[in-house]
Protein backbone atom coordinates (compact mmCIF):
# COMPACT_ATOMS: atom_id res chain seq x y z
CA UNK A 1 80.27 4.08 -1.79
CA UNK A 2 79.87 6.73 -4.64
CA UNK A 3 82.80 8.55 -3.22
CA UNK A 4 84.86 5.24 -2.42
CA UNK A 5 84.35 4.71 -6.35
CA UNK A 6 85.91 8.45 -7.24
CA UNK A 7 88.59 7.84 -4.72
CA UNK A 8 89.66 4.79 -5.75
CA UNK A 9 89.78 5.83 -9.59
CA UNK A 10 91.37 9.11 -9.08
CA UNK A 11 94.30 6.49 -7.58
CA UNK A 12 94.00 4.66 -10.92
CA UNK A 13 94.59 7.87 -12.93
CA UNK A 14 97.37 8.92 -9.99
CA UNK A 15 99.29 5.82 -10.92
CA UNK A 16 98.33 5.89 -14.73
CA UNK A 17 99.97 9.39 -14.84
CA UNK A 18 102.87 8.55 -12.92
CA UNK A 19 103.93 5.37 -15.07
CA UNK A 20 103.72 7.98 -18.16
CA UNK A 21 107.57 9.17 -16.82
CA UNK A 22 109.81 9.01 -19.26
CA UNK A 23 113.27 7.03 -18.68
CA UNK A 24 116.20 9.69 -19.44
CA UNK A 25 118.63 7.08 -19.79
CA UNK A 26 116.50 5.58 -23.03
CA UNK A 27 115.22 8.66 -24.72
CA UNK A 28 116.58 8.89 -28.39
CA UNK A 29 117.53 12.17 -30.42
CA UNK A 30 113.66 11.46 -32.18
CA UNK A 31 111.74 11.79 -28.82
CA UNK A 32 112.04 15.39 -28.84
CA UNK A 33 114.40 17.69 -26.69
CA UNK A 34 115.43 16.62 -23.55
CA UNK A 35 114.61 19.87 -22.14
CA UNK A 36 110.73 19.09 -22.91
CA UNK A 37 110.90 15.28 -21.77
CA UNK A 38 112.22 16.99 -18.27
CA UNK A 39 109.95 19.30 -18.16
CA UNK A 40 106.74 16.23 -18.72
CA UNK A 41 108.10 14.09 -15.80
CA UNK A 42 108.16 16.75 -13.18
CA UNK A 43 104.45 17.46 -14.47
CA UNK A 44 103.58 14.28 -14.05
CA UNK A 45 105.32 13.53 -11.34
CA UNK A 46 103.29 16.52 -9.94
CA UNK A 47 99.88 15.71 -11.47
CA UNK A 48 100.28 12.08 -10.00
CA UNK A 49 101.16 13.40 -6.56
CA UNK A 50 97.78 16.22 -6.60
CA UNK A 51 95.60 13.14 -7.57
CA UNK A 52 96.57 11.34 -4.57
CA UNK A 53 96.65 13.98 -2.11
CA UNK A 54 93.08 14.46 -3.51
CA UNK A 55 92.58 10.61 -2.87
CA UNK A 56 93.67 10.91 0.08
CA UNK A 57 91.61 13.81 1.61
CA UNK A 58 88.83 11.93 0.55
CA UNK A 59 89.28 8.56 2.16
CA UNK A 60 89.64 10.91 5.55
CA UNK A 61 86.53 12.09 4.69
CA UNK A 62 84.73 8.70 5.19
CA UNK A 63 85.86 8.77 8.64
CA UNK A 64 86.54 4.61 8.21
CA UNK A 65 89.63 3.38 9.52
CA UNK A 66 89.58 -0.19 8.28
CA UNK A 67 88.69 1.23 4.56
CA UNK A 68 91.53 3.65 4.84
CA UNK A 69 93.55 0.42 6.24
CA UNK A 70 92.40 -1.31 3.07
CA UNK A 71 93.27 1.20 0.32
CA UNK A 72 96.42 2.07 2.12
CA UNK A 73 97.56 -1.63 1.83
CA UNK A 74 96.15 -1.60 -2.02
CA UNK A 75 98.61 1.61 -2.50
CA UNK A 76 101.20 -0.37 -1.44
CA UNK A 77 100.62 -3.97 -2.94
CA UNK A 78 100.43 -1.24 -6.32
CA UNK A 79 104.31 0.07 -5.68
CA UNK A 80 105.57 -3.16 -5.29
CA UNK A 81 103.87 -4.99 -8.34
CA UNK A 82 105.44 -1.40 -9.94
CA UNK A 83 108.48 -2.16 -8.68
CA UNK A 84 108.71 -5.96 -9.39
CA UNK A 85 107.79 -4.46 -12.73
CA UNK A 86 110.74 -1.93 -13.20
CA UNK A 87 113.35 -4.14 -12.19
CA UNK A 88 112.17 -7.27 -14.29
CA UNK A 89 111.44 -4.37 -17.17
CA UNK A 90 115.34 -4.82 -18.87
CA UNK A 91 114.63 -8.54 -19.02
CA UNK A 92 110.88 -9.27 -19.86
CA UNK A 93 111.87 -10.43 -23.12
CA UNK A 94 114.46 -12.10 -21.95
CA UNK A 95 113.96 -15.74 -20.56
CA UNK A 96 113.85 -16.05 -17.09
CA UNK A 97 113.84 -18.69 -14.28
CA UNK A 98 111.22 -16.99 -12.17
CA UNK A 99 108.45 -17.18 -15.60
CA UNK A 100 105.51 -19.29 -14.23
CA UNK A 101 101.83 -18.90 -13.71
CA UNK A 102 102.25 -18.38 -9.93
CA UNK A 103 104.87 -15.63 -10.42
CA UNK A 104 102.37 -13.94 -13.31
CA UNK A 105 99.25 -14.09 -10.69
CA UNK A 106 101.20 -12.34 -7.87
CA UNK A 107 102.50 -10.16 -10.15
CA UNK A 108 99.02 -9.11 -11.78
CA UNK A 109 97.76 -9.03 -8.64
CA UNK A 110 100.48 -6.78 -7.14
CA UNK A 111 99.84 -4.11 -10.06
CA UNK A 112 96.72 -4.68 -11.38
CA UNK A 113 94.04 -6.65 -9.31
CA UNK A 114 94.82 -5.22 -5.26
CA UNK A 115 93.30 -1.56 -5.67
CA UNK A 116 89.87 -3.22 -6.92
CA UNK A 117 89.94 -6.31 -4.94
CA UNK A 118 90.78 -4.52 -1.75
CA UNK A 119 88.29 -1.24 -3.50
CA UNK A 120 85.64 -3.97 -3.57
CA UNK A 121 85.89 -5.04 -0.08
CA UNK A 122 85.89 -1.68 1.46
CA UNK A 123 82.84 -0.98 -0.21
CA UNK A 124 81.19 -3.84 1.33
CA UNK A 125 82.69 -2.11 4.74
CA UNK A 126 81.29 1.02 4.14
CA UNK A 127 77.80 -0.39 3.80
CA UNK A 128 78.08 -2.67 6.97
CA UNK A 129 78.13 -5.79 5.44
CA UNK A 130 79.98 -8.96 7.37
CA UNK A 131 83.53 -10.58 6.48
CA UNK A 132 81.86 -12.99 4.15
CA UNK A 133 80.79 -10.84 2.07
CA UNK A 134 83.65 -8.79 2.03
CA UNK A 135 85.20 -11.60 1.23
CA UNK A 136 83.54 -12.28 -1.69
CA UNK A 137 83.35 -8.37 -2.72
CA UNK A 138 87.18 -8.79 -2.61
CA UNK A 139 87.38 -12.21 -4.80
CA UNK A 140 84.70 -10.35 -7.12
CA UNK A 141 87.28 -7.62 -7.61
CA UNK A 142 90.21 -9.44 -8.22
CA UNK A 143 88.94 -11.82 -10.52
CA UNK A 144 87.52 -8.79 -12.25
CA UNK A 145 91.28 -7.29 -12.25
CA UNK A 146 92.80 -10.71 -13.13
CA UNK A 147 90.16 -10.76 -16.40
CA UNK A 148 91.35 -7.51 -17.44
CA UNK A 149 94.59 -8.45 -17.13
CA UNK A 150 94.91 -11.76 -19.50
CA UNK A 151 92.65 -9.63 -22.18
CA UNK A 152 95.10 -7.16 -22.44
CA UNK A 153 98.11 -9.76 -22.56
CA UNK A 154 96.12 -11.30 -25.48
CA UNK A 155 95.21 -8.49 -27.65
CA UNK A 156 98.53 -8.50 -29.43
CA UNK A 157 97.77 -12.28 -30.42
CA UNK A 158 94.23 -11.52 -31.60
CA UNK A 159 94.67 -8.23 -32.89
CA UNK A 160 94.90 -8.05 -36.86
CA UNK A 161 98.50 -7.16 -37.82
CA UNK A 162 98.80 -3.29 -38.24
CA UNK A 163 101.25 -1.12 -38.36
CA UNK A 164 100.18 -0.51 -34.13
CA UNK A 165 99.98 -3.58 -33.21
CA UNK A 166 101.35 -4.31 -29.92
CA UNK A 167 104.64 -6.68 -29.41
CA UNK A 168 103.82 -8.98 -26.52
CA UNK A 169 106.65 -9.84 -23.96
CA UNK A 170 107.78 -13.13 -22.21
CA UNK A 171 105.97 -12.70 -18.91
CA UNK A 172 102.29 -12.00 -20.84
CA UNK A 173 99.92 -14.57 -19.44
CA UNK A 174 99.52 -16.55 -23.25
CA UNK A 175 103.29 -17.02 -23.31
CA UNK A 176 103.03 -18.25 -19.89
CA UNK A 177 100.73 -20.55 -19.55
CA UNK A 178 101.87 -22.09 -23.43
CA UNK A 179 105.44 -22.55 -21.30
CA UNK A 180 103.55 -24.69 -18.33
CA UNK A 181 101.45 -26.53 -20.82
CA UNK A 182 104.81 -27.61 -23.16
CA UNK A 183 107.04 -27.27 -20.16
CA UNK A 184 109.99 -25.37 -20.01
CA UNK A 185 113.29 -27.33 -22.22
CA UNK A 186 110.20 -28.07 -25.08
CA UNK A 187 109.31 -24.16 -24.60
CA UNK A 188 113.08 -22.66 -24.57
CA UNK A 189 113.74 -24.73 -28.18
CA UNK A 190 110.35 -23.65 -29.82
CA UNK A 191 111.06 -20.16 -28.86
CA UNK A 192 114.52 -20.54 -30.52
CA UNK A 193 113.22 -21.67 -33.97
């Protein structure tokens, strides 16, 4: 389970590392030379990719094909809430049709909550334990993920205004749930005052 723990962070840091690539197409004359900003993606493109390989080694090491199963279907519920992310990133302060509570669960879950929820179950595979309690290592996880989540949407709303405070977007849980409570025509005109 010890080594479940390591694998599963060093995919944490993997994906951490990777989402600290640097769009091209935004980068302004006072973000440095290009040649540098280059130079930091392929590194952490490269970093990224080592900590997985490394993550992956040691999940073959457990010799546990339904925990590999599970953190193989983590990776990938993690590229797709990074995905859904990217191509909603242009417009996240825009408003959108899709903005509901529903939409922000599967998207925190996607990106934030899968790799602990499903971390949390295989741990309960590794030590032999049945479905149900799986099950509930899994729920346990994701609510843990989900917790995480809404704190950090809410720190720029509780956070004393400094000069790095944090600007929150339209898709943060607060601004969600504020939208289903007032519902949406109410929301749209406070929002434009």
């Amino acid at each position: 389970q010890r080594s479940l723990a390591e694998i599963t962070e060093l995919i944490h840091t993997a994906l951490l590392v990777h989402r600290g690539i640097v769009n091209l197409n935004e980068l302004q004359s006072s973000d440095g030379p290009l040649k540098d900003m280059q130079f930091g993606n392929k590194i952490a493109i490269l970093s990224g990719d080592f900590l997985l390989a490394n993550a992956c080694n040691g999940l073959a090491l457990l010799q546990n094909t339904k925990v590999v199963e599970l953190i193989a279907s983590a990776l990938m519920d993690l590229v797709q809430g990074v995905y859904h992310e990217n191509s909603t990133s242009a417009k996240e302060n825009h408003i959108t049709k899709d903005i509901g509570i529903s939409t922000w669960k599967k998207q925190a879950f996607l990106s934030h909550g899968a790799l602990l929820a499903k971390s949390c179950q295989a741990a309960m595979e590794l030590a032999k334990h049945d479905a149900d309690v799986q099950d509930v290592a899994f729920r346990y996880g994701k609510h843990m993920a989900m917790s995480h989540k809404i704190n950090s949407d809410l720190q720029p709303f509780i956070k004393e205004k400094t000069s790095d405070s944090v600007a929150f977007n339209l898709n943060s849980a607060p601004v969600v749930l504020h939208q289903e409570f007032l519902g949406r025509d109410l929301w749209i005109k406070q929002i434009g005052e």
